[in-house]
N, C-alpha and C. Protein backbone atom coordinates (compact mmCIF):
# COMPACT_ATOMS: atom_id res chain seq x y z
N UNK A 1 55.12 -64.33 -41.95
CA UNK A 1 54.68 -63.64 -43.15
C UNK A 1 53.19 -63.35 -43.05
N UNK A 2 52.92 -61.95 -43.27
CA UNK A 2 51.29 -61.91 -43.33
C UNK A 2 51.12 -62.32 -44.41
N UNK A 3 49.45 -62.77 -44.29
CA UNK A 3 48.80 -62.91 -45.37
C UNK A 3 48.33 -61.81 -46.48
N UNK A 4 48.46 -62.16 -47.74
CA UNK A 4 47.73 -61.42 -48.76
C UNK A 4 46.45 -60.78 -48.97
N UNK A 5 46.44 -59.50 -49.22
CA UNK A 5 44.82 -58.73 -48.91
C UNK A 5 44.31 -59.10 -50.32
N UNK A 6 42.83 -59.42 -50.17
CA UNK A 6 42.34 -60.40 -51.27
C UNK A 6 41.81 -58.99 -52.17
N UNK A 7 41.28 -58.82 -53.64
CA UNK A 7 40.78 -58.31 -53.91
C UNK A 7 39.61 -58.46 -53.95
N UNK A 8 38.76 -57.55 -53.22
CA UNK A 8 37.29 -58.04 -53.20
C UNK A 8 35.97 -57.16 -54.05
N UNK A 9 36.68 -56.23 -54.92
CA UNK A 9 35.83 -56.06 -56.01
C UNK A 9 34.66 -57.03 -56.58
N UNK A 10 33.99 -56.56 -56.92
CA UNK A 10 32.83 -56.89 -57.25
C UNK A 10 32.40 -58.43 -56.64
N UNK A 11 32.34 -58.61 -55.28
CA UNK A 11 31.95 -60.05 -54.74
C UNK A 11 30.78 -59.05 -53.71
N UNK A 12 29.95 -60.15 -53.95
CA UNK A 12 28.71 -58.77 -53.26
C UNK A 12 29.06 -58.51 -51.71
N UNK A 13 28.44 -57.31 -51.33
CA UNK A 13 29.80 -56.64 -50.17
C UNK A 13 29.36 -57.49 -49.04
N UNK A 14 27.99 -58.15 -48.06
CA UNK A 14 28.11 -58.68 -46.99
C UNK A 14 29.26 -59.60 -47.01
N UNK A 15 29.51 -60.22 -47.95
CA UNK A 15 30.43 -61.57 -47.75
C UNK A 15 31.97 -61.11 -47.90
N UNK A 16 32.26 -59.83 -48.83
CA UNK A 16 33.69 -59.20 -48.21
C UNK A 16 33.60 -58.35 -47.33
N UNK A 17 32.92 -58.02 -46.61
CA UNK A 17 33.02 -57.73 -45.77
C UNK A 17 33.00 -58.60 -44.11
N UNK A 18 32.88 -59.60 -44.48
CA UNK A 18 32.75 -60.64 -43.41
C UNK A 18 34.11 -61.45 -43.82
N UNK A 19 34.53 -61.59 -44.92
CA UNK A 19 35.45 -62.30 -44.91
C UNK A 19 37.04 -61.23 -44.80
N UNK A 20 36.76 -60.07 -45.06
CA UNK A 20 37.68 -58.71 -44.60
C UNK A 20 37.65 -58.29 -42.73
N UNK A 21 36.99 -58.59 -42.20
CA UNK A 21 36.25 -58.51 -40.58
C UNK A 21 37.12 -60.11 -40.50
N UNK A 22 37.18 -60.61 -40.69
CA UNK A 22 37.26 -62.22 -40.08
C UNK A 22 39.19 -62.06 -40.15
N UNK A 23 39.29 -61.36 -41.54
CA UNK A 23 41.20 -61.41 -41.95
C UNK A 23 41.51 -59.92 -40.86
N UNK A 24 41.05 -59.14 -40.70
CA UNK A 24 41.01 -57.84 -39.58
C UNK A 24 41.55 -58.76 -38.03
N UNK A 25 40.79 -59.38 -37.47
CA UNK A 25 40.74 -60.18 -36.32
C UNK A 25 42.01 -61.01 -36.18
N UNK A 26 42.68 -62.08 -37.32
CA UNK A 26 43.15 -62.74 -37.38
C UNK A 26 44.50 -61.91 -37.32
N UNK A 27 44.48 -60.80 -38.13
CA UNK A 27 46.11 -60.05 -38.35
C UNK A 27 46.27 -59.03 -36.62
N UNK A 28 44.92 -58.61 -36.30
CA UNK A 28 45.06 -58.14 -35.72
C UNK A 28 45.19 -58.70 -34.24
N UNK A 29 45.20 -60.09 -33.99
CA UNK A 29 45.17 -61.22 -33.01
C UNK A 29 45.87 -60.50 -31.84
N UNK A 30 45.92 -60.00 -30.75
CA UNK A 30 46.71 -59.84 -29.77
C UNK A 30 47.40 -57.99 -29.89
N UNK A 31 46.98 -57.57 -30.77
CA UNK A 31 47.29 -55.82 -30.85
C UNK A 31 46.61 -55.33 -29.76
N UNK A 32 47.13 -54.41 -29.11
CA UNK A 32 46.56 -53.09 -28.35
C UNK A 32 47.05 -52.07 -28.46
N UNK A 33 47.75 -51.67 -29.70
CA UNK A 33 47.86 -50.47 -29.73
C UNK A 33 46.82 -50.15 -31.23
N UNK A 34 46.41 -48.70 -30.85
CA UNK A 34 45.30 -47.83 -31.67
C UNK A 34 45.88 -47.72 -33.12
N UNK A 35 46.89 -47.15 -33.24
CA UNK A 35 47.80 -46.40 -34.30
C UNK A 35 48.15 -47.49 -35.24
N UNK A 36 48.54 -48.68 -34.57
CA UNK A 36 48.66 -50.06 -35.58
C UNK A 36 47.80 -50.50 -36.23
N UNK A 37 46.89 -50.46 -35.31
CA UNK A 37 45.71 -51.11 -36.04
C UNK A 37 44.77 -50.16 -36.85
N UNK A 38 44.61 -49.32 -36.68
CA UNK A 38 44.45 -47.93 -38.02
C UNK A 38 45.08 -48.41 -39.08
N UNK A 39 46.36 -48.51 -39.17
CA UNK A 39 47.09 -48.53 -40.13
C UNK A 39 46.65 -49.96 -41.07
N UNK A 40 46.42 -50.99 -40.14
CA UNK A 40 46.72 -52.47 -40.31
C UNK A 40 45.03 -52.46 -41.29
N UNK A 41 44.06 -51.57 -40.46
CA UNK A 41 42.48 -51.44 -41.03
C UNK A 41 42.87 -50.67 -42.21
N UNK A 42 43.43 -50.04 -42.59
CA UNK A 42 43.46 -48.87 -43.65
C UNK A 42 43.70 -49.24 -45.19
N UNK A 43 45.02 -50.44 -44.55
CA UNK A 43 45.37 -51.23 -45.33
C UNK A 43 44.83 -52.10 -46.27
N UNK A 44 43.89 -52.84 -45.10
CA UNK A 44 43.23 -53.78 -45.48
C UNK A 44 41.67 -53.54 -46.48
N UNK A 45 41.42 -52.08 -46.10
CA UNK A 45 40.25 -51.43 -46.77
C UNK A 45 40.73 -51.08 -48.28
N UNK A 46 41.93 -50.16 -48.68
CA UNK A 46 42.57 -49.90 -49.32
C UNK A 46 42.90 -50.73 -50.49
N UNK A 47 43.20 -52.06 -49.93
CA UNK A 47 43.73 -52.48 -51.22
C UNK A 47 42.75 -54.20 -51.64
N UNK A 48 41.55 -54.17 -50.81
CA UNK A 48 40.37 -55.03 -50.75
C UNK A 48 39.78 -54.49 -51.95
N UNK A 49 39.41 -53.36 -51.50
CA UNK A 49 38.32 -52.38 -52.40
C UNK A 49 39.25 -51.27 -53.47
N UNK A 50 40.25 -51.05 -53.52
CA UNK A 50 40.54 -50.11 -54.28
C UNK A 50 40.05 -48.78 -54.66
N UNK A 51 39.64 -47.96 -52.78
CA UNK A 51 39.34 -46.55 -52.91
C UNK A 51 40.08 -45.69 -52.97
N UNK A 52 39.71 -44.57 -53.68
CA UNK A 52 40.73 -43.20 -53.61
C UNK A 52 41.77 -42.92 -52.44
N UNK A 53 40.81 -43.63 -51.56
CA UNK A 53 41.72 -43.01 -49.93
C UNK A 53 41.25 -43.88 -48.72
N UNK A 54 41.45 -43.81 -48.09
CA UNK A 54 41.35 -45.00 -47.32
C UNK A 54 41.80 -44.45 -45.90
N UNK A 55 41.33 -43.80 -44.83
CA UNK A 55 42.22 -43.82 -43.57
C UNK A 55 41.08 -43.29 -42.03
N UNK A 56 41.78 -42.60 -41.36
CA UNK A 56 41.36 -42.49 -40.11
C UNK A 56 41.56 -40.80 -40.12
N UNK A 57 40.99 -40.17 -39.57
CA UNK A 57 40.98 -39.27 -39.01
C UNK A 57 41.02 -39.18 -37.47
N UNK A 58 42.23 -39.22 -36.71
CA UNK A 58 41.92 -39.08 -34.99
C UNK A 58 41.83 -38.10 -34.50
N UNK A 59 40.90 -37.86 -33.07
CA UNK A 59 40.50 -37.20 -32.44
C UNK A 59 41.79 -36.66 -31.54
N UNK A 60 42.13 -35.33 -32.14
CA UNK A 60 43.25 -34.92 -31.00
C UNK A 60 42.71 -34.18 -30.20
N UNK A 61 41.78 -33.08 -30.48
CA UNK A 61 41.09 -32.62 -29.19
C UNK A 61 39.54 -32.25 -29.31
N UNK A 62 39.16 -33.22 -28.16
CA UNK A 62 37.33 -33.49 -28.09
C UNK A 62 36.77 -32.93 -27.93
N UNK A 63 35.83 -33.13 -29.25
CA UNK A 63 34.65 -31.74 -29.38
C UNK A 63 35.40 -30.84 -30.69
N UNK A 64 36.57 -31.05 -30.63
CA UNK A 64 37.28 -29.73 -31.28
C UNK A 64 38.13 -30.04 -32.68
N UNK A 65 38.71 -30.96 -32.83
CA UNK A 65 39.69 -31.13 -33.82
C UNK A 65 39.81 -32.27 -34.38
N UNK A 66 39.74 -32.87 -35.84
CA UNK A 66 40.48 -34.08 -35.84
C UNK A 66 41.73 -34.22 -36.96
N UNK A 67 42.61 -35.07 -36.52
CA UNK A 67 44.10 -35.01 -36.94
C UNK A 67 44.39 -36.57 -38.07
N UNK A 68 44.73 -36.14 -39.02
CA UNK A 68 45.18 -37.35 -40.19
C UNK A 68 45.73 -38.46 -39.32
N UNK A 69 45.25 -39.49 -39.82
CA UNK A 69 46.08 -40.57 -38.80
C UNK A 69 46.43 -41.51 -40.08
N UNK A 70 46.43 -42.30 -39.68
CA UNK A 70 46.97 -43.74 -40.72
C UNK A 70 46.00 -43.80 -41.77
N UNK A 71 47.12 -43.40 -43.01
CA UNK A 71 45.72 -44.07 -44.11
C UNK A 71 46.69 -44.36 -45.94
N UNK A 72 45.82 -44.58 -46.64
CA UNK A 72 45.91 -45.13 -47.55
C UNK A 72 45.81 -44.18 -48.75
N UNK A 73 46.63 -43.92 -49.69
CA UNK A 73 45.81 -43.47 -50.97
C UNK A 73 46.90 -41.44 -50.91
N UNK A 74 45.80 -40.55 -51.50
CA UNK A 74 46.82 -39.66 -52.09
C UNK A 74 46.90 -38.42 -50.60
N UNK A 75 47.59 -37.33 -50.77
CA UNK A 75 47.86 -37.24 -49.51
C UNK A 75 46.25 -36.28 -49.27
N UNK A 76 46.02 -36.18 -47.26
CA UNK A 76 45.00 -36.11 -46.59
C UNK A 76 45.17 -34.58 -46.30
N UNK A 77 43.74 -34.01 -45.86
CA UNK A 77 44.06 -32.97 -45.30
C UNK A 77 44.70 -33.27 -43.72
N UNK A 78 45.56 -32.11 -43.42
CA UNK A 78 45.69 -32.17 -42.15
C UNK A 78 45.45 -32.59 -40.57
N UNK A 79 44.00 -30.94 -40.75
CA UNK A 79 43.47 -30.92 -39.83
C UNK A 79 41.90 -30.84 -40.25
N UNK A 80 41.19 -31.09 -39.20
CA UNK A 80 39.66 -31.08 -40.04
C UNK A 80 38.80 -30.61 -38.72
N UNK A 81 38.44 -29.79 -38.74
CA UNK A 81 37.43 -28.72 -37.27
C UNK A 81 36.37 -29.84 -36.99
N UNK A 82 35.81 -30.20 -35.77
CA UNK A 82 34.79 -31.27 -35.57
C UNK A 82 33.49 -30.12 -36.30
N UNK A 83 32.45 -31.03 -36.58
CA UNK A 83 31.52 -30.09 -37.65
C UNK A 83 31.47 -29.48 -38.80
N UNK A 84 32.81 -29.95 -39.06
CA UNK A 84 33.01 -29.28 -40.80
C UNK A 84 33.07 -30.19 -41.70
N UNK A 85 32.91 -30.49 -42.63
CA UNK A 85 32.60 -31.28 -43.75
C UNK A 85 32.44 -32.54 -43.79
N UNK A 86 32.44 -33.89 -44.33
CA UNK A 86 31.72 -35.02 -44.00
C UNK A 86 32.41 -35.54 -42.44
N UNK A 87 33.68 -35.51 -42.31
CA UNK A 87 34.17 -36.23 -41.50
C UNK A 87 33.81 -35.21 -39.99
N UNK A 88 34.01 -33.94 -40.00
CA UNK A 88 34.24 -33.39 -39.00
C UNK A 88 32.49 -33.27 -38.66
N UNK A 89 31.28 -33.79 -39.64
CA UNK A 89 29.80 -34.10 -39.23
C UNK A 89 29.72 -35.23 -38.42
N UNK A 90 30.33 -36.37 -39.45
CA UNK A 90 30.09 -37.51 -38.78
C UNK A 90 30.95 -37.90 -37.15
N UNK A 91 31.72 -36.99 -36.99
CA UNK A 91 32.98 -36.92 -35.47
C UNK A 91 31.19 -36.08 -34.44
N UNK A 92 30.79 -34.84 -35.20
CA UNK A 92 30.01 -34.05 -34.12
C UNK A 92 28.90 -34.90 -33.66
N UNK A 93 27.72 -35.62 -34.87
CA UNK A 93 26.89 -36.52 -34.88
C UNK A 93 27.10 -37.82 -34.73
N UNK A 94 28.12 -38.25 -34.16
CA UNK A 94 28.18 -39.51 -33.71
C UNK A 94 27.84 -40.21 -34.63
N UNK A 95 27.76 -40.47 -35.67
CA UNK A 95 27.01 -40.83 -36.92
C UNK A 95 27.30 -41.38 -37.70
N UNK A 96 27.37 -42.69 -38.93
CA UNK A 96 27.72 -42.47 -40.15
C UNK A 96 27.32 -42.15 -41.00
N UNK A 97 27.98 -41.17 -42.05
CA UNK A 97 27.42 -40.47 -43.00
C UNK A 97 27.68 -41.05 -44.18
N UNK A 98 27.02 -41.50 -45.43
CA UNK A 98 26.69 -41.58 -46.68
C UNK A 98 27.10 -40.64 -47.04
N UNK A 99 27.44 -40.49 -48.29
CA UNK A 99 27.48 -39.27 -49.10
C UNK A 99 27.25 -39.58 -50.58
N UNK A 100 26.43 -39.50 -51.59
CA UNK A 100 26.63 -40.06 -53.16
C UNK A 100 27.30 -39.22 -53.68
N UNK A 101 27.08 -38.25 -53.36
CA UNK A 101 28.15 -37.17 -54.57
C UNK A 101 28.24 -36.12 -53.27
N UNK A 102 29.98 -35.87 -53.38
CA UNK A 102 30.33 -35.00 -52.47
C UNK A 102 30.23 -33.42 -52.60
N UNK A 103 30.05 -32.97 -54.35
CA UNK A 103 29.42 -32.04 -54.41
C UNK A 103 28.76 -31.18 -54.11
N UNK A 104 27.25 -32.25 -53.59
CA UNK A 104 26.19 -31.63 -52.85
C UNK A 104 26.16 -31.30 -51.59
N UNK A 105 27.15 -31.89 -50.99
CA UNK A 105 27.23 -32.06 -49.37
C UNK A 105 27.70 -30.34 -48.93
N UNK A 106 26.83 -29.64 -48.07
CA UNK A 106 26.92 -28.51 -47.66
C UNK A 106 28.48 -28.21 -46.91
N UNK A 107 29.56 -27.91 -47.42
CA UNK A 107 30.65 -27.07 -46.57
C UNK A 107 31.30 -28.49 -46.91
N UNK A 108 31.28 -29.51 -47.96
CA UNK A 108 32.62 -30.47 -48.19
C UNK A 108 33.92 -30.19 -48.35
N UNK A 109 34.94 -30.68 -47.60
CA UNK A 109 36.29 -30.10 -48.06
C UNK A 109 36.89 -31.14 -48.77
N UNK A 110 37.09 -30.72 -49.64
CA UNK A 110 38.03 -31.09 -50.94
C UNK A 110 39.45 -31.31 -50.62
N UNK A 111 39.77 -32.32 -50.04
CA UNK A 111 41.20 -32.87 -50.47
C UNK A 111 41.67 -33.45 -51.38
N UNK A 112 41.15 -33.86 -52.15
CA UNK A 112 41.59 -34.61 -53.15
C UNK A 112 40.47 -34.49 -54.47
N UNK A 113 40.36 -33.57 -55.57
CA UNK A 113 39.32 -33.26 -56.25
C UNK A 113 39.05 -34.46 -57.01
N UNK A 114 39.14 -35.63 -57.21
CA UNK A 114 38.79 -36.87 -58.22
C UNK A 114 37.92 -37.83 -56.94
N UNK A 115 38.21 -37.28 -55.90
CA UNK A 115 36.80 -37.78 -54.89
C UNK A 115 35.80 -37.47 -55.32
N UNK A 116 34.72 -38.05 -55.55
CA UNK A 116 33.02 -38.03 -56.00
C UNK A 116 31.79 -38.98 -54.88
N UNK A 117 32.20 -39.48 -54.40
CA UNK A 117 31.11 -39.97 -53.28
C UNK A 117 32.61 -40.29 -51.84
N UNK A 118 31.58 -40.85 -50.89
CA UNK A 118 32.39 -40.63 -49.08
C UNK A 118 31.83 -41.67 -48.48
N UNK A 119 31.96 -42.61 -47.50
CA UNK A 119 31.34 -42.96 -46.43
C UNK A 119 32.27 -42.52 -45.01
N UNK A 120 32.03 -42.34 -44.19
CA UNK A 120 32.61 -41.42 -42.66
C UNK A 120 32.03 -42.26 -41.74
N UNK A 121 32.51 -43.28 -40.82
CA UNK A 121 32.01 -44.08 -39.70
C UNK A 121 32.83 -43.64 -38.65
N UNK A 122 32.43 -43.31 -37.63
CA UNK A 122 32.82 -42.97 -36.23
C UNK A 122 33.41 -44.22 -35.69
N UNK A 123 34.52 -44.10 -34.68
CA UNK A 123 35.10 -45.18 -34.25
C UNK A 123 35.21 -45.00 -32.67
N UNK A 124 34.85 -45.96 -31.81
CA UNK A 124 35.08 -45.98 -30.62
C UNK A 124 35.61 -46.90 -29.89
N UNK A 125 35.96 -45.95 -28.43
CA UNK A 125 36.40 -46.88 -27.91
C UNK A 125 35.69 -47.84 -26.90
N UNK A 126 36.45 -48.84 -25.90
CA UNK A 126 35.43 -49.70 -25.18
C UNK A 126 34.44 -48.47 -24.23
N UNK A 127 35.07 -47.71 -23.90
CA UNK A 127 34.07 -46.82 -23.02
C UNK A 127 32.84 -45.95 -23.92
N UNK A 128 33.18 -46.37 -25.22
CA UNK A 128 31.82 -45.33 -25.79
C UNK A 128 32.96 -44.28 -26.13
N UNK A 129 34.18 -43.88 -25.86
CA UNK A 129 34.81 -42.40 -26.35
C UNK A 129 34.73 -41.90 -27.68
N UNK A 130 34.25 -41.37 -28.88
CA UNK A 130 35.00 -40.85 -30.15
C UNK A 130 36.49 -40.53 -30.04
N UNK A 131 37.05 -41.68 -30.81
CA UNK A 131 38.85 -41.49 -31.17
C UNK A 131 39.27 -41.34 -32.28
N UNK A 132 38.23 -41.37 -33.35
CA UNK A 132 38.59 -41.23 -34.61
C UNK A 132 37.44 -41.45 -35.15
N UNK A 133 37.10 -41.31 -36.85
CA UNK A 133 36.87 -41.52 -38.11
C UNK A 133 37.58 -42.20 -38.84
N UNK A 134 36.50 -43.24 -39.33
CA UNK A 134 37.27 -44.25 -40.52
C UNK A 134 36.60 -43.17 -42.24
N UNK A 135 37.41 -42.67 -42.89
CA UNK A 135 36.73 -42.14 -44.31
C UNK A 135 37.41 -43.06 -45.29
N UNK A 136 36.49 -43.06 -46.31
CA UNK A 136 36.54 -43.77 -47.42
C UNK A 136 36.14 -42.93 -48.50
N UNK A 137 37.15 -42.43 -49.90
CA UNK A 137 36.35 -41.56 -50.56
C UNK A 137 37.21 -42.38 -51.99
N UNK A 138 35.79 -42.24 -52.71
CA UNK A 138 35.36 -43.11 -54.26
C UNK A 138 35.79 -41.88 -54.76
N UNK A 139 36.17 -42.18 -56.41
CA UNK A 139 36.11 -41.55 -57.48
C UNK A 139 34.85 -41.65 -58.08
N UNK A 140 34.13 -42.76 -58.12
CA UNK A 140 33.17 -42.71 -58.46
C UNK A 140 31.54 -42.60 -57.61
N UNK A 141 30.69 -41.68 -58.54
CA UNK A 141 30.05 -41.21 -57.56
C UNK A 141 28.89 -42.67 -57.30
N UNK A 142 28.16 -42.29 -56.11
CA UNK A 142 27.13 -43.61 -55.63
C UNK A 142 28.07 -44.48 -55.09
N UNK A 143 29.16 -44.32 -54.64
CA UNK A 143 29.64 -46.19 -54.16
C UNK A 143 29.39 -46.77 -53.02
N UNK A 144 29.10 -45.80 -51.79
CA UNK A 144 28.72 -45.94 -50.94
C UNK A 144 27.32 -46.73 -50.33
N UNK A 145 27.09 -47.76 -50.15
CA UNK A 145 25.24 -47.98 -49.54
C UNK A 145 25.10 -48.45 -48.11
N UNK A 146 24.15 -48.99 -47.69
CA UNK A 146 24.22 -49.14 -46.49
C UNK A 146 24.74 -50.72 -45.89
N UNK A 147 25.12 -51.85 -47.45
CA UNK A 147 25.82 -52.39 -47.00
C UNK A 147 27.03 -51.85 -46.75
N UNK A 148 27.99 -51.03 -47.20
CA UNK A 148 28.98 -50.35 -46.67
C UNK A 148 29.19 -50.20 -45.46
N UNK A 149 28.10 -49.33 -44.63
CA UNK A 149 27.58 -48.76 -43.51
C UNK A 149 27.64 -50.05 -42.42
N UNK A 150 26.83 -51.09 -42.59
CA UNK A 150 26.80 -51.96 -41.92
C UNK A 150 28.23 -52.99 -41.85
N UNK A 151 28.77 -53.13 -42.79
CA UNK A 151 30.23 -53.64 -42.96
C UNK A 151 31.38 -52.92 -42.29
N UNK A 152 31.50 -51.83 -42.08
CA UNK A 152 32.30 -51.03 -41.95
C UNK A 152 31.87 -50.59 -40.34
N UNK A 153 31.05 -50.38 -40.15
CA UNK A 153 30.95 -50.50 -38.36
C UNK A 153 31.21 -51.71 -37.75
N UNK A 154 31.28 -52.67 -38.30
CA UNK A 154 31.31 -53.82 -37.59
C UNK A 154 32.88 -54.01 -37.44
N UNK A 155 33.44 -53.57 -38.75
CA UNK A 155 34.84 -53.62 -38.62
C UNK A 155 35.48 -52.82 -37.58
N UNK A 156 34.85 -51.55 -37.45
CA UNK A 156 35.03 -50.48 -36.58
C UNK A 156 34.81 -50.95 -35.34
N UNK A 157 34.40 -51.83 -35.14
CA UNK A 157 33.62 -53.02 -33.38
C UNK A 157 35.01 -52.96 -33.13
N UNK A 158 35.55 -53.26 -34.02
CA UNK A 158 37.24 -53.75 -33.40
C UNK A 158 38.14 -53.00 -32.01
N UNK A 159 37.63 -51.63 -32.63
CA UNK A 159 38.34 -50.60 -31.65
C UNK A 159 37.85 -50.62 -30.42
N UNK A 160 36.41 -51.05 -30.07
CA UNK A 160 35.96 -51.28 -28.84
C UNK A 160 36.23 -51.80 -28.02
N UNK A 161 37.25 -52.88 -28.22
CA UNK A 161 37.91 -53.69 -27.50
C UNK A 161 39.07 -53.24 -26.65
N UNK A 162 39.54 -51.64 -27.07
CA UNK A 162 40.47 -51.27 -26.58
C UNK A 162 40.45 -49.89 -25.51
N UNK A 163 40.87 -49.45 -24.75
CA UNK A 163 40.72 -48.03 -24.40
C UNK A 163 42.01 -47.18 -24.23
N UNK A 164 41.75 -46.14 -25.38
CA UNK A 164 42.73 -45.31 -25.80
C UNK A 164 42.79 -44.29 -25.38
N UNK A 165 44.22 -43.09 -24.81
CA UNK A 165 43.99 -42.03 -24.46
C UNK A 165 45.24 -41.49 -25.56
N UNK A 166 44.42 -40.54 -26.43
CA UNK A 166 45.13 -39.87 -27.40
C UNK A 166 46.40 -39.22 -27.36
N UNK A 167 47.25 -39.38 -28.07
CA UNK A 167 48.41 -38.62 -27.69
C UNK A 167 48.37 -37.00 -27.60
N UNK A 168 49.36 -36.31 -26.80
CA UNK A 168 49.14 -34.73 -27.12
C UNK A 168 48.99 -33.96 -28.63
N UNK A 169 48.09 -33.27 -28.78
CA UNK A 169 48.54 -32.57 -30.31
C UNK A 169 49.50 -32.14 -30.16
């Protein structure tokens, strides 16, 4: 039986996020496949924190495209062009992106209009590859900070451990 995903609302975020990273490791004990553990992370983000959405965006073709993968919450866009709106920035810039209000963000795509702020962390693999985006999008605007940022890459460490070659689009 797995264990229960804790609710970690309002417990200040280094410590759920260390204690969400620590339950990540433990469920994820002995996985090597990518797609599970997306799902297994998505999960665990999803119903910790209680965001709008919760998932992965993977890299089906590099440089060029990224494809809905495992996620949480109401349904995703599809497909998302690398360089286009938070996720397809943070895939081109290697980057994670903040966002407080998605509004402002130049060329945002709107999947889900009760989204109001984003965080977008790049995910890799052990070689350094981009295989995906982890997005996270609030209803409410500001939720995002850079404890987020720092919590959420570390979780993202996870994937490093593995080396993935994407399935065909």
């Amino acid at each position: 039986m797995e264990p229960v995903i804790p609710n970690l609302r309002g417990q200040p975020k280094a410590q759920a996020y260390a204690e969400l990273r620590a339950m990540q490791d433990a469920v994820l004990e002995g996985c090597n496949d990518v797609i599970s553990a997306m799902a297994t992370t998505s999960a665990l983000l999803h119903h910790a924190f209680g965001h709008l959405w919760s998932g992965f965006y993977r890299v089906v073709e590099e440089g060029q495209l990224l494809r809905v993968g495992p996620y949480q919450g109401t349904l995703g866009c599809l497909d998302i062009t690398v360089g286009r709106g938070v996720c397809g920035t943070a895939a081109s810039e290697r980057r994670t992106i903040i966002v407080e209000d998605v509004g402002r963000f130049p060329g945002h795509i709107t999947c889900d209009p009760r989204s109001h702020s984003e965080i977008v962390v790049p995910v890799f693999d052990s070689k350094g590859t981009l295989i995906a985006v982890l997005d996270l999008d609030s209803e409410t605007p500001g939720t995002f900070d850079d404890s987020d940022r720092e919590g959420l890459e570390a979780m993202m460490g996870w994937f490093a451990r593995l080396s993935y070659v994407p399935p065909p689009a």
